[in-house]
PDB file of N, CA and C in Angstrom:
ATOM      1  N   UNK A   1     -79.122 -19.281-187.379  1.00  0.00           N
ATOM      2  CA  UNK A   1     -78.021 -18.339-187.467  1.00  0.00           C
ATOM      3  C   UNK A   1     -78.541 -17.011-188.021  1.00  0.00           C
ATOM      4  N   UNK A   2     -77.930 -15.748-187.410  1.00  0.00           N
ATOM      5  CA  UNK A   2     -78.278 -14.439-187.912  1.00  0.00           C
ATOM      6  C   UNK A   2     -78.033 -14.300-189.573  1.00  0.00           C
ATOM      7  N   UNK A   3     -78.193 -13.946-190.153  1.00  0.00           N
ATOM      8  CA  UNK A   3     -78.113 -13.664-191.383  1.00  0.00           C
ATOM      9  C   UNK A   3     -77.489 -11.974-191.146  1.00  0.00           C
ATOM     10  N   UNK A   4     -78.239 -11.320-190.206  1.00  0.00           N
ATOM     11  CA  UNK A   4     -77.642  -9.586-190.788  1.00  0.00           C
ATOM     12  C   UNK A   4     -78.371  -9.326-189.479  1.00  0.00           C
ATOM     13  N   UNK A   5     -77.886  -8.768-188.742  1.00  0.00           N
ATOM     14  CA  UNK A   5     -78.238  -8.149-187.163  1.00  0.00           C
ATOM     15  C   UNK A   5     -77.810  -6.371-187.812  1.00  0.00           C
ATOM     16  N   UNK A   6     -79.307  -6.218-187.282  1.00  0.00           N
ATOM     17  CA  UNK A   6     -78.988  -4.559-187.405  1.00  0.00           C
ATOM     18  C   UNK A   6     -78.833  -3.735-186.406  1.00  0.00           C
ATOM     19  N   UNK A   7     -77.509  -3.444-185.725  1.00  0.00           N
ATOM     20  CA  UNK A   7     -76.876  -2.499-184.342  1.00  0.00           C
ATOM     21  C   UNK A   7     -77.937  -1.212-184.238  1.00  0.00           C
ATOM     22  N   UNK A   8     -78.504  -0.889-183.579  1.00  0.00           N
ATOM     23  CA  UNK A   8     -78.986   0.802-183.887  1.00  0.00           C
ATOM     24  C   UNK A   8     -77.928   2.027-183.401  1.00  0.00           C
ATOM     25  N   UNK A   9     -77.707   2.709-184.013  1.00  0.00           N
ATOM     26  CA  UNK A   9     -77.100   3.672-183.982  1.00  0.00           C
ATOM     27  C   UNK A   9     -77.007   4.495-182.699  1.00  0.00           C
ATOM     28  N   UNK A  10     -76.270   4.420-181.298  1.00  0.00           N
ATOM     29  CA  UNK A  10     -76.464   5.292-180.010  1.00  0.00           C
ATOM     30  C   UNK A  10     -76.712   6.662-180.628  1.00  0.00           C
ATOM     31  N   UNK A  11     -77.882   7.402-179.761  1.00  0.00           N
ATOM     32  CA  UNK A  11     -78.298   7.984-179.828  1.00  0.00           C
ATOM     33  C   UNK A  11     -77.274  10.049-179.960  1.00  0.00           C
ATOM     34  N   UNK A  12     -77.353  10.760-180.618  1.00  0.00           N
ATOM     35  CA  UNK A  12     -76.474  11.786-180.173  1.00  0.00           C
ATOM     36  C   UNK A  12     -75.839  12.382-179.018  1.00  0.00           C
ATOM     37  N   UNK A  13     -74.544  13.081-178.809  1.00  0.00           N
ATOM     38  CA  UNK A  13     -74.482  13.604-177.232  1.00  0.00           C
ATOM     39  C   UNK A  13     -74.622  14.446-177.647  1.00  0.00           C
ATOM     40  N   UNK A  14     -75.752  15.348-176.707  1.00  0.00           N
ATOM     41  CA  UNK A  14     -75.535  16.766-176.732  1.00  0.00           C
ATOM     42  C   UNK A  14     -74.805  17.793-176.120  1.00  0.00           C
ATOM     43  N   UNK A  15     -73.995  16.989-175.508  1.00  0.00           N
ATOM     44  CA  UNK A  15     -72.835  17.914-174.426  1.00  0.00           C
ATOM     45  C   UNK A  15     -73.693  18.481-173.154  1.00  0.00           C
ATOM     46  N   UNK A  16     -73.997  17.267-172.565  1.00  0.00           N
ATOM     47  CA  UNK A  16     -75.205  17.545-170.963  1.00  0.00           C
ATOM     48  C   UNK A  16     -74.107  17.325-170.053  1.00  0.00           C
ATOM     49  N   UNK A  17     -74.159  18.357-169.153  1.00  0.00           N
ATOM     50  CA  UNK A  17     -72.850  18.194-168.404  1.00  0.00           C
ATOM     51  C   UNK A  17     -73.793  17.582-167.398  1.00  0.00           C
ATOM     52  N   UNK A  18     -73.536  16.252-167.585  1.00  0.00           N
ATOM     53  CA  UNK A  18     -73.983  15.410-166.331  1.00  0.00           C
ATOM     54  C   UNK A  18     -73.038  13.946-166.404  1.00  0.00           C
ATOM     55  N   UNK A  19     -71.909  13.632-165.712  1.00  0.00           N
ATOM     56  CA  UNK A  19     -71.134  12.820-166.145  1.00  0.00           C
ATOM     57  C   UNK A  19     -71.432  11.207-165.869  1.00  0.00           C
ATOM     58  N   UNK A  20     -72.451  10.687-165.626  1.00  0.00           N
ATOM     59  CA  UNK A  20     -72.876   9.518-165.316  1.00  0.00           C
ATOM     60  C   UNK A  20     -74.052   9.477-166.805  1.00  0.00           C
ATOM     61  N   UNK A  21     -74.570   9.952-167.765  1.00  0.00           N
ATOM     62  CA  UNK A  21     -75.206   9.609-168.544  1.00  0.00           C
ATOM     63  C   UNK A  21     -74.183   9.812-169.459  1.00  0.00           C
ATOM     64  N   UNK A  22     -72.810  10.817-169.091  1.00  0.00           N
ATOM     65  CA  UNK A  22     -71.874  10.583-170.820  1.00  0.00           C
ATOM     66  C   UNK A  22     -71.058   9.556-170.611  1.00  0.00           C
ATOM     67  N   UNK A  23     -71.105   8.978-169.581  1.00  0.00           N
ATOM     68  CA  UNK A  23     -70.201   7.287-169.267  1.00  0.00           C
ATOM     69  C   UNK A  23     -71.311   6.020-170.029  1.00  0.00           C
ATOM     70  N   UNK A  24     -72.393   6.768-170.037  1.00  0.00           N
ATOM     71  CA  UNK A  24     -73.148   5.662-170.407  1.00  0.00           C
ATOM     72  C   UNK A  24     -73.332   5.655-171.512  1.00  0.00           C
ATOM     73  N   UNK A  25     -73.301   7.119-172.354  1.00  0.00           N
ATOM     74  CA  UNK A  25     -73.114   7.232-173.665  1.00  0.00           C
ATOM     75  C   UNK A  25     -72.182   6.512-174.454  1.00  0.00           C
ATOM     76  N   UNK A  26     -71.148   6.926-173.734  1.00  0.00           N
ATOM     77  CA  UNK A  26     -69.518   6.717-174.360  1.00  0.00           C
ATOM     78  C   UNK A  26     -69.483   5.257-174.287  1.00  0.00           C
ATOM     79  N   UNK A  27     -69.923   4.546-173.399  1.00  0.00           N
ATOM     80  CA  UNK A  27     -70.226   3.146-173.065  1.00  0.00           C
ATOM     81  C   UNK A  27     -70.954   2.468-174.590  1.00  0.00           C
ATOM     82  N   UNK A  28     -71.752   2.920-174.657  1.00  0.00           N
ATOM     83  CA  UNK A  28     -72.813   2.324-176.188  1.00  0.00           C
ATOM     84  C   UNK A  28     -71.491   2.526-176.978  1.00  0.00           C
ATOM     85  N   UNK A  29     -70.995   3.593-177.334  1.00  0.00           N
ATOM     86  CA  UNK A  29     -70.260   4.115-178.602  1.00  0.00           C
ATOM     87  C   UNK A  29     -69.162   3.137-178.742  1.00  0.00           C
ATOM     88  N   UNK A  30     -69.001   2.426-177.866  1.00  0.00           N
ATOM     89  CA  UNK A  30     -67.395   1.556-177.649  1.00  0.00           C
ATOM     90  C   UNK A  30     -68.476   0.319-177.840  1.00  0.00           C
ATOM     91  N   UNK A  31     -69.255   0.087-177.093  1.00  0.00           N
ATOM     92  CA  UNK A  31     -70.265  -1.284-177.864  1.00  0.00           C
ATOM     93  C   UNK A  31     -70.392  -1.069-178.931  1.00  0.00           C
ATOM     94  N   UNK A  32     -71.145  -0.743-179.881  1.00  0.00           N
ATOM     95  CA  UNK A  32     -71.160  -0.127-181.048  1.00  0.00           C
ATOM     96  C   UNK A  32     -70.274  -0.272-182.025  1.00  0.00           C
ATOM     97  N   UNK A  33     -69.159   0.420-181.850  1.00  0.00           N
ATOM     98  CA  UNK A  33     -67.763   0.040-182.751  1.00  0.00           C
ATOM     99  C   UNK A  33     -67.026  -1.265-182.755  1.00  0.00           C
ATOM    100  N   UNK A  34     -67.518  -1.637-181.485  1.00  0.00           N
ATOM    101  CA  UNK A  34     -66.923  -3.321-181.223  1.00  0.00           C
ATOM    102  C   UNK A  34     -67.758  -4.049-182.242  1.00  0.00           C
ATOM    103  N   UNK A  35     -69.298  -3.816-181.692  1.00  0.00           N
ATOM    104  CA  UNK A  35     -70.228  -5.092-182.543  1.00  0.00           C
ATOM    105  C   UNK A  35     -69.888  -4.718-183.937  1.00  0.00           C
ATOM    106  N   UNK A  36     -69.891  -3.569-184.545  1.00  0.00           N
ATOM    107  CA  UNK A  36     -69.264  -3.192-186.036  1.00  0.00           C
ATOM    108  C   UNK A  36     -67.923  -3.468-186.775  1.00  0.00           C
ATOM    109  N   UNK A  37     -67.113  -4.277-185.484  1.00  0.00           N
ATOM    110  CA  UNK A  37     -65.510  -4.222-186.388  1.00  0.00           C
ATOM    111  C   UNK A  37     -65.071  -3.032-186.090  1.00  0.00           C
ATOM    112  N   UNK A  38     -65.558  -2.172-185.763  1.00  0.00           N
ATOM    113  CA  UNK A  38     -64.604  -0.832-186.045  1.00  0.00           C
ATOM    114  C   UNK A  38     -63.582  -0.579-184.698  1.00  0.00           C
ATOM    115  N   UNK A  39     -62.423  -1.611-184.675  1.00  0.00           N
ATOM    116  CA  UNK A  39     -61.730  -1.556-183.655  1.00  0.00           C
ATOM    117  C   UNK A  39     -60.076  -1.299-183.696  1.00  0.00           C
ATOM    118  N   UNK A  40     -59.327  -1.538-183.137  1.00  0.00           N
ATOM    119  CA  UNK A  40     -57.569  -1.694-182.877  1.00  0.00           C
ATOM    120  C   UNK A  40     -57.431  -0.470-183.992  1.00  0.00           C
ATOM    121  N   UNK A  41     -55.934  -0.632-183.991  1.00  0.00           N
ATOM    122  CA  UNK A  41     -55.109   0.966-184.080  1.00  0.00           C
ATOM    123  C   UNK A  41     -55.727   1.264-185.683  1.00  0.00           C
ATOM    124  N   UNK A  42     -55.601   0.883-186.380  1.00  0.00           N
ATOM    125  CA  UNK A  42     -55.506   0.718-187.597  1.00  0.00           C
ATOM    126  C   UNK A  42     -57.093   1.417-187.656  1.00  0.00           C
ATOM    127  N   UNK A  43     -57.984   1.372-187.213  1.00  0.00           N
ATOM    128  CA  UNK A  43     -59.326   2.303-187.587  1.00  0.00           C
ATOM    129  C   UNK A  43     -59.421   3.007-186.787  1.00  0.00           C
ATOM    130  N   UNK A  44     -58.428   4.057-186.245  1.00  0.00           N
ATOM    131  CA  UNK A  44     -58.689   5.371-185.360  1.00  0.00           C
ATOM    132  C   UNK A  44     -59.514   6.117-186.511  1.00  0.00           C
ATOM    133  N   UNK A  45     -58.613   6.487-187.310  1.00  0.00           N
ATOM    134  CA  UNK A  45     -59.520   7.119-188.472  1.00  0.00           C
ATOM    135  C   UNK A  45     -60.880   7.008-188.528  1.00  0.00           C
ATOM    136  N   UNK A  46     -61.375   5.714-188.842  1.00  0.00           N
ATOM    137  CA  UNK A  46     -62.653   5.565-189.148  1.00  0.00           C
ATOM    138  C   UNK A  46     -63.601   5.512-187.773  1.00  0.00           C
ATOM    139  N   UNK A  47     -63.059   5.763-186.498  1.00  0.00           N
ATOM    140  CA  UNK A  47     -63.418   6.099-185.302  1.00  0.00           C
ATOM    141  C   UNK A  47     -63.609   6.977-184.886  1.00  0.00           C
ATOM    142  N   UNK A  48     -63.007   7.881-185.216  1.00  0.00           N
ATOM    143  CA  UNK A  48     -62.690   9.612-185.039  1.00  0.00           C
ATOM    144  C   UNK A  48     -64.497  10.474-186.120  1.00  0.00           C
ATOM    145  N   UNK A  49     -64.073   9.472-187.105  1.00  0.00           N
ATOM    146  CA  UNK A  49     -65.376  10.130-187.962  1.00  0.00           C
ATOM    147  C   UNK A  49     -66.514   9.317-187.684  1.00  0.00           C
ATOM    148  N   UNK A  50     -66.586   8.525-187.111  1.00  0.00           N
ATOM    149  CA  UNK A  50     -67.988   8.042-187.027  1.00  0.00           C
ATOM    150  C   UNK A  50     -68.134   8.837-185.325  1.00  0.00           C
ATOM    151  N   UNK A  51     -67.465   9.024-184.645  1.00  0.00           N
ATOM    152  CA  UNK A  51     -67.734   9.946-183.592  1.00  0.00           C
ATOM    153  C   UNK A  51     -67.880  11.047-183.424  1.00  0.00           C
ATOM    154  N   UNK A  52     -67.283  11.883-184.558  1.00  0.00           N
ATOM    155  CA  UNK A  52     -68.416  13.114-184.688  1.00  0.00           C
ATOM    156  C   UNK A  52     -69.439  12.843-185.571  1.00  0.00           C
ATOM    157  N   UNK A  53     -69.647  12.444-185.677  1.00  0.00           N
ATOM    158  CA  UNK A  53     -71.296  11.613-186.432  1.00  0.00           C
ATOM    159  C   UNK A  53     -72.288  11.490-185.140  1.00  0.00           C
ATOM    160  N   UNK A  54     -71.983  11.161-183.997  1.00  0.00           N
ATOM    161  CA  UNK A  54     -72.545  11.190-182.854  1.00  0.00           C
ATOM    162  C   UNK A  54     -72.699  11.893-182.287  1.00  0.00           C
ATOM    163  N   UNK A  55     -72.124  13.295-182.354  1.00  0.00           N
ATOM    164  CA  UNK A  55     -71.995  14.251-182.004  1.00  0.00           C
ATOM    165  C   UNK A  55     -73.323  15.533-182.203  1.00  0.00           C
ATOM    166  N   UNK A  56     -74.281  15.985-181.212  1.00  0.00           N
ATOM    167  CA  UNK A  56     -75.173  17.714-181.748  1.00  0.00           C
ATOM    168  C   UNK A  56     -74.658  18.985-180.726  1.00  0.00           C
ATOM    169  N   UNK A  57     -75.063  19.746-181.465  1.00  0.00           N
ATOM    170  CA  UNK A  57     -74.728  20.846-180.752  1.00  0.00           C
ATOM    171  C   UNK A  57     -73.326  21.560-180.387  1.00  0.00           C
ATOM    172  N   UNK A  58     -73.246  21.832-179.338  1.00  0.00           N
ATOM    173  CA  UNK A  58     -71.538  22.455-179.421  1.00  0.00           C
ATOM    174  C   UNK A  58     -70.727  21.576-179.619  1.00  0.00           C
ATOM    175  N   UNK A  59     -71.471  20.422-178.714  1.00  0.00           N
ATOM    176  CA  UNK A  59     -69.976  19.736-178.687  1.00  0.00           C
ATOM    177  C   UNK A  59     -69.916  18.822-180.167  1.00  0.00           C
ATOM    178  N   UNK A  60     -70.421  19.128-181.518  1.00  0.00           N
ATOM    179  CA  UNK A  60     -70.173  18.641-182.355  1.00  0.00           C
ATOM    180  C   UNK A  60     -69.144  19.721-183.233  1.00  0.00           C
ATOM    181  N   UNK A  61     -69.669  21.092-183.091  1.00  0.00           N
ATOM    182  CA  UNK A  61     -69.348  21.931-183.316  1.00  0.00           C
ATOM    183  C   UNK A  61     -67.812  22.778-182.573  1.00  0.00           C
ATOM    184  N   UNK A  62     -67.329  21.838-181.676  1.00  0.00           N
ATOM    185  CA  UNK A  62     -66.166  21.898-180.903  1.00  0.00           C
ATOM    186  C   UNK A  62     -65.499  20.429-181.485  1.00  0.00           C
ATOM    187  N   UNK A  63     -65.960  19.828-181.929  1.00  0.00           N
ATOM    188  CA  UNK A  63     -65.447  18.591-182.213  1.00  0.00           C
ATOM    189  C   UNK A  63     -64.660  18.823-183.274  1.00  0.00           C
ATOM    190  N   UNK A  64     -65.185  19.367-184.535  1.00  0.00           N
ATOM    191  CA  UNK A  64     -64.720  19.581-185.710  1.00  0.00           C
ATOM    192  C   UNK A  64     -63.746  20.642-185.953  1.00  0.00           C
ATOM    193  N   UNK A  65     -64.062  22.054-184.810  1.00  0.00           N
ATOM    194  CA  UNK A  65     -62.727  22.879-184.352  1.00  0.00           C
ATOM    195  C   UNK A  65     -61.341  22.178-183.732  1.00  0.00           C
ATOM    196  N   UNK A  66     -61.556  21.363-183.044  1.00  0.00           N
ATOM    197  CA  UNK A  66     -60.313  20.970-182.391  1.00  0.00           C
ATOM    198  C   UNK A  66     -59.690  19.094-183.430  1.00  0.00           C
ATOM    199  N   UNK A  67     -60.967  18.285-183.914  1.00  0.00           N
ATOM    200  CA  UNK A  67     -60.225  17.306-184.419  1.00  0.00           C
ATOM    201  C   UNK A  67     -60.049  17.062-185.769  1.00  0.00           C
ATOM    202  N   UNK A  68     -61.533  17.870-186.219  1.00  0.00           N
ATOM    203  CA  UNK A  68     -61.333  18.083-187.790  1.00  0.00           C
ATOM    204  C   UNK A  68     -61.094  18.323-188.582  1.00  0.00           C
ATOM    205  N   UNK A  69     -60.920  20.194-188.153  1.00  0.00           N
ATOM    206  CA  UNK A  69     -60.865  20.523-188.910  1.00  0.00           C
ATOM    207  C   UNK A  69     -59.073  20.704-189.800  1.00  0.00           C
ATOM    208  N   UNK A  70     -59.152  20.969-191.123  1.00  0.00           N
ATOM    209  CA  UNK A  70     -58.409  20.977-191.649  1.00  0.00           C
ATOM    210  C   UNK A  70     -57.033  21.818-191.648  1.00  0.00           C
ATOM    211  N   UNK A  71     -57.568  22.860-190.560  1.00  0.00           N
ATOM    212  CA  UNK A  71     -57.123  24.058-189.957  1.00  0.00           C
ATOM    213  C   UNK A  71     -55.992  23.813-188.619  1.00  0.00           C
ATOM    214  N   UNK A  72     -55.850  22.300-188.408  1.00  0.00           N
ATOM    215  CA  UNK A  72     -55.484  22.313-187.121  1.00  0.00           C
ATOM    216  C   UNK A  72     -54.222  21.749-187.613  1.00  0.00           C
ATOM    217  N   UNK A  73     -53.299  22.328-185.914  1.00  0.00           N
ATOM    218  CA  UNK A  73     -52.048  22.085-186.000  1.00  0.00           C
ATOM    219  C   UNK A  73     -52.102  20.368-185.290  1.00  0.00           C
ATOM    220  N   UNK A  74     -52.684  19.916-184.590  1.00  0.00           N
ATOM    221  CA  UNK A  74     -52.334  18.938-184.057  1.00  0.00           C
ATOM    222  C   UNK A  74     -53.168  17.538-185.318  1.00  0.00           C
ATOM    223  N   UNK A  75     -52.983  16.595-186.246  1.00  0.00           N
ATOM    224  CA  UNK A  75     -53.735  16.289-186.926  1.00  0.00           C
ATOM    225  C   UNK A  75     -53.425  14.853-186.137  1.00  0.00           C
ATOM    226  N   UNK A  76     -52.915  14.483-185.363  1.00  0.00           N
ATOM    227  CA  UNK A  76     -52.660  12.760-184.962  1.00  0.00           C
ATOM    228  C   UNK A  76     -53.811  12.683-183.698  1.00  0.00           C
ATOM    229  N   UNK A  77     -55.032  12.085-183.877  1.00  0.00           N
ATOM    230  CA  UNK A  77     -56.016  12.196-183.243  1.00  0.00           C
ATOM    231  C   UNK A  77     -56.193  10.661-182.846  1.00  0.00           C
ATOM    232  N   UNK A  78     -56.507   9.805-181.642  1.00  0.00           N
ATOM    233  CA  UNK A  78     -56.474   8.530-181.560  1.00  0.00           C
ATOM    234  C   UNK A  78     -57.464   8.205-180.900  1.00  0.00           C
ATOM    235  N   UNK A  79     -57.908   6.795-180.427  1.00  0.00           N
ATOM    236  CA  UNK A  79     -58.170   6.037-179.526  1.00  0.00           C
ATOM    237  C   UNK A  79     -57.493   5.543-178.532  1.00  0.00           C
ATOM    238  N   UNK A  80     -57.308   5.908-177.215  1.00  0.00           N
ATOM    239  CA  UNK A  80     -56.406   4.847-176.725  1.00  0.00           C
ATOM    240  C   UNK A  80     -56.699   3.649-176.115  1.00  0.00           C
ATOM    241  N   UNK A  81     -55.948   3.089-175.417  1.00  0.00           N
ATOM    242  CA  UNK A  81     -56.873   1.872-174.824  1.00  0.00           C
ATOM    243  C   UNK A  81     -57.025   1.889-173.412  1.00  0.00           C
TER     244      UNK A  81
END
């Protein structure tokens, strides 16, 4: 039996507009949160921030303009299914 399996962390998006490697991205990131627990309604929160954690470049830097920041009018940010 495993004792402690260590997930590795999917790698950053850098906002590559090529939409067959960010399906594959986004693909890990949903593996990822599954193998971690980090699932159903109740951890959008803790979903939202570990996904800009994944995040370089603009689109991290667009991430935190539109979901983070503290500044925003829209603050109900989700997962859906």
């Amino acid at each position: 039996m495993l004792k402690a399996l260590k997930i590795p962390i999917p790698d950053k998006w850098p906002g590559t507009d090529n939409i067959a490697k960010f399906e594959y991205w986004l693909e890990s990131i949903i593996c990822f949160l599954n193998l971690q627990g980090v699932t159903g309604d109740k951890k959008d929160r803790v979903q939202l921030k570990l996904l800009g954690q994944m995040l370089s470049d603009q689109v991290a830097e667009w991430f935190y303009h539109k979901v983070e920041s503290p500044d925003l009018t829209e603050k109900d940010w989700w997962f859906e299914k």
